[in-house]
PDB file of N, CA and C in Angstrom:
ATOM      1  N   UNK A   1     101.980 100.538  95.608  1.00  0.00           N
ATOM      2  CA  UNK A   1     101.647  99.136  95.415  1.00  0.00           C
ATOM      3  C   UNK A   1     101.722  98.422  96.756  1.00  0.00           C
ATOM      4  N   UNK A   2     100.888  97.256  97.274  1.00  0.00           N
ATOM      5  CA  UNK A   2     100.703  96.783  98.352  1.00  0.00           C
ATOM      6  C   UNK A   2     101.281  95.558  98.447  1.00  0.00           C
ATOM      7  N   UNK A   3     102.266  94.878  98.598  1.00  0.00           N
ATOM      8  CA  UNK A   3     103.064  93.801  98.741  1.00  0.00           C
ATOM      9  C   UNK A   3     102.732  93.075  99.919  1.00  0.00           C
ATOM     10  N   UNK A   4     102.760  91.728 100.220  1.00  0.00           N
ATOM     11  CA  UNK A   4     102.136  91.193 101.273  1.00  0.00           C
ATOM     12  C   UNK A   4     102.608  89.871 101.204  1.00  0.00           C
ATOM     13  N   UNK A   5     102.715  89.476 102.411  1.00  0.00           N
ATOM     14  CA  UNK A   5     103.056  87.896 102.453  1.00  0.00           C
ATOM     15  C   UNK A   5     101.640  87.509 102.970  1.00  0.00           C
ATOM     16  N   UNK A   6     100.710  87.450 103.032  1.00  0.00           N
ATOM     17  CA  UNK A   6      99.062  87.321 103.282  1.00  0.00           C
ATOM     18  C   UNK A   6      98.303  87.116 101.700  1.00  0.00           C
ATOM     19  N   UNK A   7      97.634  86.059 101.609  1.00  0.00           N
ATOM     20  CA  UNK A   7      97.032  85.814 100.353  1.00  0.00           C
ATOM     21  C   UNK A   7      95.962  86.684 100.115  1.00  0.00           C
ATOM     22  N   UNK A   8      95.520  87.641 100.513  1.00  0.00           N
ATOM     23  CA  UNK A   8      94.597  88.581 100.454  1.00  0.00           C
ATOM     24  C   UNK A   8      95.077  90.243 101.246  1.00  0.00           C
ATOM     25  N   UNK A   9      94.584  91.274 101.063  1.00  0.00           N
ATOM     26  CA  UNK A   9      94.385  92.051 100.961  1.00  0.00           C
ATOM     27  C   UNK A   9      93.310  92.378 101.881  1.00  0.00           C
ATOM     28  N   UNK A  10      93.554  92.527 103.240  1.00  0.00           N
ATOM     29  CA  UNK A  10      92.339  93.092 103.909  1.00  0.00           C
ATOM     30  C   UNK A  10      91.364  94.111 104.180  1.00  0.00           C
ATOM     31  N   UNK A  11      90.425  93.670 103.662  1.00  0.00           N
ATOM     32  CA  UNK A  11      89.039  95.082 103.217  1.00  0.00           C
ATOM     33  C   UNK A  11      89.140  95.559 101.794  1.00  0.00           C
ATOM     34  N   UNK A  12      89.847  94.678 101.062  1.00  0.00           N
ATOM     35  CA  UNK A  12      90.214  95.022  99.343  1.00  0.00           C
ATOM     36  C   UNK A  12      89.796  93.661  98.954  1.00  0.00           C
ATOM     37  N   UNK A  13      89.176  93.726  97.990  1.00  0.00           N
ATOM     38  CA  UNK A  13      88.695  92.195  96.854  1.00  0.00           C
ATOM     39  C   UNK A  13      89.359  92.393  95.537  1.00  0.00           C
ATOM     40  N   UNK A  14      90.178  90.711  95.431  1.00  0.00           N
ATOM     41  CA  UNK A  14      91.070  90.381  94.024  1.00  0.00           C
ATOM     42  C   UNK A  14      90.189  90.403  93.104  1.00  0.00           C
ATOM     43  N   UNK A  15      90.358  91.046  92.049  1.00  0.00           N
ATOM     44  CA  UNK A  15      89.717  91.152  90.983  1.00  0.00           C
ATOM     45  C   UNK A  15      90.014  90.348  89.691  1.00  0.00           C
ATOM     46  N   UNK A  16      91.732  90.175  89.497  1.00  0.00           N
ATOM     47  CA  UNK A  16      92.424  89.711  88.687  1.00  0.00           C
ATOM     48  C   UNK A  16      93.471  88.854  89.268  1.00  0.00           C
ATOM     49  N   UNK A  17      94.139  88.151  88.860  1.00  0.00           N
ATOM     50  CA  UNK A  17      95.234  87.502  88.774  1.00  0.00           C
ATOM     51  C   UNK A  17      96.194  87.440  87.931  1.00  0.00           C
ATOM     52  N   UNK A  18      96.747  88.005  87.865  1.00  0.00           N
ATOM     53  CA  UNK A  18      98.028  88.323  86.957  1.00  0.00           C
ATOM     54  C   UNK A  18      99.317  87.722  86.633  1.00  0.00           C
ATOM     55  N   UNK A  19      99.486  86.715  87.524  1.00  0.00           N
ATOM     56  CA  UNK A  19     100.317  85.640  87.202  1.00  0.00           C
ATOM     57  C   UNK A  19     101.594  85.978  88.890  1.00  0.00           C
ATOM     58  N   UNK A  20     102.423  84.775  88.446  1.00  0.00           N
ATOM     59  CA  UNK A  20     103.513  84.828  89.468  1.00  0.00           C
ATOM     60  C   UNK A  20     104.666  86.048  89.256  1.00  0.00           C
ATOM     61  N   UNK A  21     104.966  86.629  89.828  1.00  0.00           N
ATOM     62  CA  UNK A  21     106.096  87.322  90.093  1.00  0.00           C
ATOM     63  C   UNK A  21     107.378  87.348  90.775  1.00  0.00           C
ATOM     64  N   UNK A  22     108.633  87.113  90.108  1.00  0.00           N
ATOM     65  CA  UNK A  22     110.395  87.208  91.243  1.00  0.00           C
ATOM     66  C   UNK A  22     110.578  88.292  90.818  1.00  0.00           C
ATOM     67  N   UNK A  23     111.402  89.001  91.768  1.00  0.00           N
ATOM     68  CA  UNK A  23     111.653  89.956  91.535  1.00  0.00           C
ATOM     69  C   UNK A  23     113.496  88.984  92.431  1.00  0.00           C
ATOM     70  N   UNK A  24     115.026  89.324  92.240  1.00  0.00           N
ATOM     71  CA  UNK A  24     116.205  88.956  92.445  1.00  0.00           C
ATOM     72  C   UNK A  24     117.075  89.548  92.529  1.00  0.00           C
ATOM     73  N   UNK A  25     118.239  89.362  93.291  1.00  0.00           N
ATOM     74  CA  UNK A  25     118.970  90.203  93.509  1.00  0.00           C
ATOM     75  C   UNK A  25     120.356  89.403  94.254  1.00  0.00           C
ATOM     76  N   UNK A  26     121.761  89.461  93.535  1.00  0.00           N
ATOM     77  CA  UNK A  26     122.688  89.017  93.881  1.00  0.00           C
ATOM     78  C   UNK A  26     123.725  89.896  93.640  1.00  0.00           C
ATOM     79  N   UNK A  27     124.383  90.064  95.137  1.00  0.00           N
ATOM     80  CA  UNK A  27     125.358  91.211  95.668  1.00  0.00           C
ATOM     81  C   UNK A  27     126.553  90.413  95.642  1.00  0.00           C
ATOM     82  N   UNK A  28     127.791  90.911  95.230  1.00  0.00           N
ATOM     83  CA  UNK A  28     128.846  90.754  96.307  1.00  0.00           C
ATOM     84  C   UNK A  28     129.347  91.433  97.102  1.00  0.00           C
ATOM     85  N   UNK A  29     130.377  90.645  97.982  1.00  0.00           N
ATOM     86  CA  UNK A  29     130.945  91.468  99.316  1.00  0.00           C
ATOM     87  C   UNK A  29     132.197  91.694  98.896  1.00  0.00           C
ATOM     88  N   UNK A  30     132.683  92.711  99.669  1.00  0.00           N
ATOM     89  CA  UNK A  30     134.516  93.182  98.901  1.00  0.00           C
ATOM     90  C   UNK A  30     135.224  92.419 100.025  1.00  0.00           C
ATOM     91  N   UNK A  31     136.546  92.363  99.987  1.00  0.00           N
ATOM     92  CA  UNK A  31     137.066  91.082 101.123  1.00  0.00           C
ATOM     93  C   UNK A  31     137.688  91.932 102.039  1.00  0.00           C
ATOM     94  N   UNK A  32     137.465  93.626 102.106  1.00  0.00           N
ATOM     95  CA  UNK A  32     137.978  94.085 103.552  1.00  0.00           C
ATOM     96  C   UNK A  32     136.370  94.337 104.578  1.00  0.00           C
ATOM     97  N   UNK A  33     135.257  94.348 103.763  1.00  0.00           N
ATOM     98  CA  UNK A  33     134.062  94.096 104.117  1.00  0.00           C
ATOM     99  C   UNK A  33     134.055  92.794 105.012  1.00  0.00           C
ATOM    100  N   UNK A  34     134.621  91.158 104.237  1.00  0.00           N
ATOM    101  CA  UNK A  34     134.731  90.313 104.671  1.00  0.00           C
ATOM    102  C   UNK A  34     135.224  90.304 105.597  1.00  0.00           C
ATOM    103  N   UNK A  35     136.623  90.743 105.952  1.00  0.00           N
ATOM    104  CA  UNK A  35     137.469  90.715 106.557  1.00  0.00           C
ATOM    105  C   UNK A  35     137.100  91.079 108.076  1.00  0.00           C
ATOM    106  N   UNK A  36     136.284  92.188 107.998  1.00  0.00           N
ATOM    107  CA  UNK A  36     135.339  92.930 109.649  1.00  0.00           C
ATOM    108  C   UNK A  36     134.209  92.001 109.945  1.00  0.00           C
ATOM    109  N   UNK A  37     133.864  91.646 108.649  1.00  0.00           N
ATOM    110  CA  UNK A  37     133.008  90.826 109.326  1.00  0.00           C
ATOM    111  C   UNK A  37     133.451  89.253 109.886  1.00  0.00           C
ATOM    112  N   UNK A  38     134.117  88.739 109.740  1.00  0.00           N
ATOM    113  CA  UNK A  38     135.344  87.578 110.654  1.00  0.00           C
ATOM    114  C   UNK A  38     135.607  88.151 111.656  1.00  0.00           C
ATOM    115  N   UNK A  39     135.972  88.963 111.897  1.00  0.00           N
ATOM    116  CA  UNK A  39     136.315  89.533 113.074  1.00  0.00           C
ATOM    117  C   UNK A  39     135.338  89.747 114.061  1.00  0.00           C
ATOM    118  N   UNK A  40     134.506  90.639 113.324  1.00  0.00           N
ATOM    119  CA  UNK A  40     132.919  90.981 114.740  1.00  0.00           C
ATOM    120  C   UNK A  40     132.311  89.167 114.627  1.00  0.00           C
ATOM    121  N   UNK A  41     132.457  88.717 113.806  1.00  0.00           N
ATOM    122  CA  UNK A  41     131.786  86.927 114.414  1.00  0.00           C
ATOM    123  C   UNK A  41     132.953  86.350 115.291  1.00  0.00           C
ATOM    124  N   UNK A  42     134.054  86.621 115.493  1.00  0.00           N
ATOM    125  CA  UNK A  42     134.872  85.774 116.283  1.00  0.00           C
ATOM    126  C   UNK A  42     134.680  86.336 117.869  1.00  0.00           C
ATOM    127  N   UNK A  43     134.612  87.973 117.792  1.00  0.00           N
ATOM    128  CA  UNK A  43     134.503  88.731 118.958  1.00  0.00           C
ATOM    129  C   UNK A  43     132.829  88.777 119.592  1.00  0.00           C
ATOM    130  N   UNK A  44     131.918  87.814 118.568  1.00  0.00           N
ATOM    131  CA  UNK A  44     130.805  88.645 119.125  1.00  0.00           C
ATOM    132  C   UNK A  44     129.818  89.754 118.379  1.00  0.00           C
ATOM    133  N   UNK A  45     128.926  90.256 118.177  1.00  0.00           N
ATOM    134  CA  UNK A  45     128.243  91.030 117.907  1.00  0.00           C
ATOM    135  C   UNK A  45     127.675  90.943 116.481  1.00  0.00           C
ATOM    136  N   UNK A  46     127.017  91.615 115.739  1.00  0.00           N
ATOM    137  CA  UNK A  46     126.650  92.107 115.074  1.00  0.00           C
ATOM    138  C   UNK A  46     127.427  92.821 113.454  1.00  0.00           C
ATOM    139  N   UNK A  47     127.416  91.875 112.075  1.00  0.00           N
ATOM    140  CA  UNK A  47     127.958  92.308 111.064  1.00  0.00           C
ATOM    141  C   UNK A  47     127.099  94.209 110.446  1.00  0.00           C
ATOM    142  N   UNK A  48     127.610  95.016 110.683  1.00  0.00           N
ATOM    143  CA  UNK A  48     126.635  96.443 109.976  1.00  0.00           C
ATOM    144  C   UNK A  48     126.727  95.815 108.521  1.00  0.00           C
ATOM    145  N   UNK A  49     127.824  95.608 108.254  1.00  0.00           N
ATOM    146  CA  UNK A  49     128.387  95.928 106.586  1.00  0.00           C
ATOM    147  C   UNK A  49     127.483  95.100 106.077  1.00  0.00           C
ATOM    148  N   UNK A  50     127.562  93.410 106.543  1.00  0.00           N
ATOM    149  CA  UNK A  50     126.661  92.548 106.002  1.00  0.00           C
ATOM    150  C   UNK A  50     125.024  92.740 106.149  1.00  0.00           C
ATOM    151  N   UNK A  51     124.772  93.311 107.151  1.00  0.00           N
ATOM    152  CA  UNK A  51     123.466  94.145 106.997  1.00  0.00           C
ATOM    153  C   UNK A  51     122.877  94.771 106.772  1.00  0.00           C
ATOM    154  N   UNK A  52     123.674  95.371 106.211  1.00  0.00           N
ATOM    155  CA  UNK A  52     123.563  96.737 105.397  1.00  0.00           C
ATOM    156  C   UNK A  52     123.251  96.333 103.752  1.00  0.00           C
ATOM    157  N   UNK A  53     124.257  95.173 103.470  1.00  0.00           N
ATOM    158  CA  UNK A  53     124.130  94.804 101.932  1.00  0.00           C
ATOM    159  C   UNK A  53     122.685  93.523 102.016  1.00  0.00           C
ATOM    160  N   UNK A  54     122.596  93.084 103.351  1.00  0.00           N
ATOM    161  CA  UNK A  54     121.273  92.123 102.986  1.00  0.00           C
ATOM    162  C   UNK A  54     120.254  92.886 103.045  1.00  0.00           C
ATOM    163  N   UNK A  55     120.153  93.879 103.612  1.00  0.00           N
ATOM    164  CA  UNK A  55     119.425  95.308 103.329  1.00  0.00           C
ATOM    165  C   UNK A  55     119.204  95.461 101.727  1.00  0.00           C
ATOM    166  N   UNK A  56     120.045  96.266 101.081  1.00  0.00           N
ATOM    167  CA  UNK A  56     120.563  96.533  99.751  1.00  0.00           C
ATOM    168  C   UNK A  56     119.696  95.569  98.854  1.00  0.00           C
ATOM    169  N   UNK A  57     119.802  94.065  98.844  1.00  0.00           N
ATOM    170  CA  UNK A  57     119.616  93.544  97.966  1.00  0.00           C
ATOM    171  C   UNK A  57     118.148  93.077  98.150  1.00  0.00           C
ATOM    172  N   UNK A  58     117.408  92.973  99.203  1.00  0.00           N
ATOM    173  CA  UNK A  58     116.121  92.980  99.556  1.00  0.00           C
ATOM    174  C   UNK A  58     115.361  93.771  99.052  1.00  0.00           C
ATOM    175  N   UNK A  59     115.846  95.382  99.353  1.00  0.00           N
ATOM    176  CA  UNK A  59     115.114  96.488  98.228  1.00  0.00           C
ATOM    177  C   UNK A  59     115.293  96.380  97.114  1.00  0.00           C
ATOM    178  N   UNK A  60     116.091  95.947  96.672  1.00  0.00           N
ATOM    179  CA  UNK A  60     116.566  95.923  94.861  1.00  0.00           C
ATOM    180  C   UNK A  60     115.763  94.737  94.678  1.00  0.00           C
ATOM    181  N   UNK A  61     115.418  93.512  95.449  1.00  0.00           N
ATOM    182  CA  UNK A  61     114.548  92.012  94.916  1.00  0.00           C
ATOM    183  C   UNK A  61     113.222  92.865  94.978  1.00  0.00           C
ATOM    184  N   UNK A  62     112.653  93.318  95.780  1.00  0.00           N
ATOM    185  CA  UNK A  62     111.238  94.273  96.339  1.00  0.00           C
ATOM    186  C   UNK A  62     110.910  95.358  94.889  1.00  0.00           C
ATOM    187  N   UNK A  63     111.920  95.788  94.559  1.00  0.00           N
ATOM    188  CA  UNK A  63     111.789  97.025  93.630  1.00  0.00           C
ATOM    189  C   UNK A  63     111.232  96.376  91.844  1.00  0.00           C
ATOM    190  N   UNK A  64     112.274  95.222  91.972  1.00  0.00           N
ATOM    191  CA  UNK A  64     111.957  94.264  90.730  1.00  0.00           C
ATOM    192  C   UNK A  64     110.906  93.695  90.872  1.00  0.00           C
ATOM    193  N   UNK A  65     109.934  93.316  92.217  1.00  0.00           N
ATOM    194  CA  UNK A  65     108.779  92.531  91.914  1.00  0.00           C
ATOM    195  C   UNK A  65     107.747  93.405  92.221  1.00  0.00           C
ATOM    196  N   UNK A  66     108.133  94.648  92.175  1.00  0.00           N
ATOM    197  CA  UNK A  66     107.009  95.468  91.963  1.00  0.00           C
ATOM    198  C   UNK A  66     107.087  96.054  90.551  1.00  0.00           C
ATOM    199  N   UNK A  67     108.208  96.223  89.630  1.00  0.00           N
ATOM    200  CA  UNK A  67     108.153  96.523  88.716  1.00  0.00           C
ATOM    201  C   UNK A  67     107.435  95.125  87.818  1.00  0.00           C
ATOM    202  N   UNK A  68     107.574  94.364  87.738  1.00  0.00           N
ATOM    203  CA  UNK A  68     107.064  93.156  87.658  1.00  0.00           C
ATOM    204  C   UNK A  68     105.879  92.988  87.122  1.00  0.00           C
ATOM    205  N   UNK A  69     105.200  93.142  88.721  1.00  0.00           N
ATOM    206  CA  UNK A  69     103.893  93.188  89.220  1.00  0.00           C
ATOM    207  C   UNK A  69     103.195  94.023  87.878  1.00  0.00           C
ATOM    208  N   UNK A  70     103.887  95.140  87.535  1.00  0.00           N
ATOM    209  CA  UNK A  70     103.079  96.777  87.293  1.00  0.00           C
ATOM    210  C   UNK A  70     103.041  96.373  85.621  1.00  0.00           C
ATOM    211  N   UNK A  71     104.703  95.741  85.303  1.00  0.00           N
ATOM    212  CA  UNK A  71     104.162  95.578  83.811  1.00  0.00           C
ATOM    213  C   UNK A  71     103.190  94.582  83.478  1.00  0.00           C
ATOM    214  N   UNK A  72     102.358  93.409  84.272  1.00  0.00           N
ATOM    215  CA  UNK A  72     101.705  92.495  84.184  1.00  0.00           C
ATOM    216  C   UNK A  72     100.186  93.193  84.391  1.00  0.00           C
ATOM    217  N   UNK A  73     100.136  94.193  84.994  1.00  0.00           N
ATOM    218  CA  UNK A  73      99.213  95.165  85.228  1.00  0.00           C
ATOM    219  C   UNK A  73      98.545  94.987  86.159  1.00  0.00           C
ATOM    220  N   UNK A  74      99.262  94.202  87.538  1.00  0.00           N
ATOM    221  CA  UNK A  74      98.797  94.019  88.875  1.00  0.00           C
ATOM    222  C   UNK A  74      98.874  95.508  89.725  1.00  0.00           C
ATOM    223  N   UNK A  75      98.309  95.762  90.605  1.00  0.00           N
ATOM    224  CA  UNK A  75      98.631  96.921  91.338  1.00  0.00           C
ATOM    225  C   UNK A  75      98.747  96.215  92.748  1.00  0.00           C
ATOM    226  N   UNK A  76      98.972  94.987  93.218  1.00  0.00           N
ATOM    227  CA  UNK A  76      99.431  94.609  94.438  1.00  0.00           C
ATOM    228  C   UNK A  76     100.031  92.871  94.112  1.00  0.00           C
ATOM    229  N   UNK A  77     100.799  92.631  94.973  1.00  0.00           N
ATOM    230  CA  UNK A  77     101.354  91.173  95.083  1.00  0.00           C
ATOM    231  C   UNK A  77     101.204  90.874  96.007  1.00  0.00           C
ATOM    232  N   UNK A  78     100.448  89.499  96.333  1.00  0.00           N
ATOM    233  CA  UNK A  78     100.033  88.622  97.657  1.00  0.00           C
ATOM    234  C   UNK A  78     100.684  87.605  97.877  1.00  0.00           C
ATOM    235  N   UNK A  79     100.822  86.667  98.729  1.00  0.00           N
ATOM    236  CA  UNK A  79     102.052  85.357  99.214  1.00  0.00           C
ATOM    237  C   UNK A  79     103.217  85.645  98.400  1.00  0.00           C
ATOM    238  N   UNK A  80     103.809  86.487  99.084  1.00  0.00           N
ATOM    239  CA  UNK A  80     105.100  87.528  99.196  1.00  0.00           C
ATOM    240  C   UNK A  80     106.249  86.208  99.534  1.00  0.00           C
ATOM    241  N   UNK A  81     106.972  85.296  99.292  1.00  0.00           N
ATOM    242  CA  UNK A  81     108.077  84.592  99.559  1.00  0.00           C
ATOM    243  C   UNK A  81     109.608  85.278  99.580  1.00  0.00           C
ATOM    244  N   UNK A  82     109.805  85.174 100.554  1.00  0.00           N
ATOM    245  CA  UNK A  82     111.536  86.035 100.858  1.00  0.00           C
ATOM    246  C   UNK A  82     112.513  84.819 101.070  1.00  0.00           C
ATOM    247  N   UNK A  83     113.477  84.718 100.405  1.00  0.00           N
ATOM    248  CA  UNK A  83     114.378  83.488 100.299  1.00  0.00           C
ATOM    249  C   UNK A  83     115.901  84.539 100.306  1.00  0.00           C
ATOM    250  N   UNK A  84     116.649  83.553 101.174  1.00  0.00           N
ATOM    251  CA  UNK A  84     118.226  84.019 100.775  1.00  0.00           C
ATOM    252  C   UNK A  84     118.906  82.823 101.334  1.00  0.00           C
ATOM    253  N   UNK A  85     120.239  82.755  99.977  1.00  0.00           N
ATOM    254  CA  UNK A  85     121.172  82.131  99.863  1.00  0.00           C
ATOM    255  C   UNK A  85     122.613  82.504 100.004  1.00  0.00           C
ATOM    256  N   UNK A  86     123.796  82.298  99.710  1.00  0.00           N
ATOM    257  CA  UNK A  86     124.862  82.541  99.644  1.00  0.00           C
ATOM    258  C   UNK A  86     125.358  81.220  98.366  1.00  0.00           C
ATOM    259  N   UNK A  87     125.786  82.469  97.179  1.00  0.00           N
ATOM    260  CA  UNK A  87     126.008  81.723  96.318  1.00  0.00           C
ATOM    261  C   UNK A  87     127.766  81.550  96.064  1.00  0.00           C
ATOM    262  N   UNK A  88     128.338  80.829  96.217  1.00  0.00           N
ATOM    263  CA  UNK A  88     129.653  80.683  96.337  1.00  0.00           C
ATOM    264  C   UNK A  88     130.337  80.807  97.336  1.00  0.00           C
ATOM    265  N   UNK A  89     131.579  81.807  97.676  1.00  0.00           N
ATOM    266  CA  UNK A  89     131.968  82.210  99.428  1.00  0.00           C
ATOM    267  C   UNK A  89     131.485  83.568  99.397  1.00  0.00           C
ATOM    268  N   UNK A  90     131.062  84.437  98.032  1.00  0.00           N
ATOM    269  CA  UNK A  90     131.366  85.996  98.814  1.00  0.00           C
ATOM    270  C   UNK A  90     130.327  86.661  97.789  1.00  0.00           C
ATOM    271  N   UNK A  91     129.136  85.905  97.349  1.00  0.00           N
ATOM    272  CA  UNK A  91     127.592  86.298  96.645  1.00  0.00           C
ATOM    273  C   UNK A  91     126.181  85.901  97.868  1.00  0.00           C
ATOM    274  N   UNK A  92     125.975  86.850  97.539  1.00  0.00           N
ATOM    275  CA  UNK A  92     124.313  86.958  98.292  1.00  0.00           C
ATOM    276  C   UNK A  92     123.306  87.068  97.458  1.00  0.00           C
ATOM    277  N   UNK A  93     122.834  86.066  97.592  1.00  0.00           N
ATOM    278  CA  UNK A  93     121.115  86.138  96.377  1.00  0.00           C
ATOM    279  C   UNK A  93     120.057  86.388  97.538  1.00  0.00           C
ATOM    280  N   UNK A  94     119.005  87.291  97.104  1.00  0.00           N
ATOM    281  CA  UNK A  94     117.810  87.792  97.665  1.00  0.00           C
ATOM    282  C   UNK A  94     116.578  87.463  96.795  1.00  0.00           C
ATOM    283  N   UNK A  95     115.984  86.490  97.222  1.00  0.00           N
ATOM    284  CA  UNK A  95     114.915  86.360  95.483  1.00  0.00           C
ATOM    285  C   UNK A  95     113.720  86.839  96.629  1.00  0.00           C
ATOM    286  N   UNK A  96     112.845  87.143  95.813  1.00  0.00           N
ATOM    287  CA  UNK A  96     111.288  87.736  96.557  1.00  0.00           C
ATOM    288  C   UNK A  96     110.241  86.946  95.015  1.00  0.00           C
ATOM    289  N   UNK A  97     108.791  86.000  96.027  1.00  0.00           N
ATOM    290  CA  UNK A  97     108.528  86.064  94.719  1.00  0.00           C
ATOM    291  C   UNK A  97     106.472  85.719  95.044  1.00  0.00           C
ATOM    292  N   UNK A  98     105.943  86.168  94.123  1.00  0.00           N
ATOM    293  CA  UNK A  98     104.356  86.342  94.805  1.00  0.00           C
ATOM    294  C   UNK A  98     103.036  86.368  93.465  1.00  0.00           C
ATOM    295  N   UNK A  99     102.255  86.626  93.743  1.00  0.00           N
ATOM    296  CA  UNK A  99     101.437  86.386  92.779  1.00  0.00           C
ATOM    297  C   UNK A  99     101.161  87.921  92.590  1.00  0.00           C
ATOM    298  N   UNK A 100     101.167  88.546  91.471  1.00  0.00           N
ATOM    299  CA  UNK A 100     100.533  89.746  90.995  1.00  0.00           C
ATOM    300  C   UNK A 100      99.686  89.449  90.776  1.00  0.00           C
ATOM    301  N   UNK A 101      98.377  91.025  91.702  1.00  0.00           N
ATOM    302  CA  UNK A 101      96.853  90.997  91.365  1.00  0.00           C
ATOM    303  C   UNK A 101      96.384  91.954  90.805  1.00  0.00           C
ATOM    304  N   UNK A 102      95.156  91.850  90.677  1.00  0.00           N
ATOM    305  CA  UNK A 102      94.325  93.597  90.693  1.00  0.00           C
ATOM    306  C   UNK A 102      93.366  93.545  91.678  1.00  0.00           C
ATOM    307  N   UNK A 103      93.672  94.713  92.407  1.00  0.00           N
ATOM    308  CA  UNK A 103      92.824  94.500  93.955  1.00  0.00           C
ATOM    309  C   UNK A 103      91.993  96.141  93.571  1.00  0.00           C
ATOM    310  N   UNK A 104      90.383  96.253  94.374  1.00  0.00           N
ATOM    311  CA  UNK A 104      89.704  97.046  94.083  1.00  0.00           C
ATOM    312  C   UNK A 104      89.681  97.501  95.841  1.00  0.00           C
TER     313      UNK A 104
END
């Protein structure tokens, strides 16, 4: 399936429109996770752990709006929207959300 933040599909023509699609995803962090990551922001550098889980939940939002997509009977999603929040002190929401098509 072809996912895209581009309203079209280049060298492919929309055939259908299939409606809007989210696909979501909200992680938490464990607090010795937290804990390294306070530390590498006070010293400097780069969280892995937290990048690793904004990783995580991006594929899991991606995976849902292609499953999405497939039961609506799109075979691609165009204006692809990637949003993230922090819901409370220690939740990560990943929403992804786009129009399912049928592209030829």
């Amino acid at each position: 399936m072809i996912i895209t933040t581009t309203n079209n599909v280049e060298g492919r023509r929309i055939t259908a429109y299939k409606g809007i699609v989210v696909g979501e995803a909200i992680m938490g962090a464990n607090i010795v996770r937290d804990l390294f990551a306070q530390v590498t922001d006070i010293v400097g550098g780069r969280s892995g752990a937290y990048e690793r889980k904004l990783q995580d939940a991006r594929e899991v939002a991606f995976r849902e709006l292609e499953q999405r997509a497939q039961a609506l009977g799109g075979n691609a999603v165009v204006g692809v929207d990637i949003d993230y929040e922090v819901v409370g002190d220690t939740m990560l929401m990943v929403s992804a959300s786009g129009t399912a098509v049928v592209i030829e």
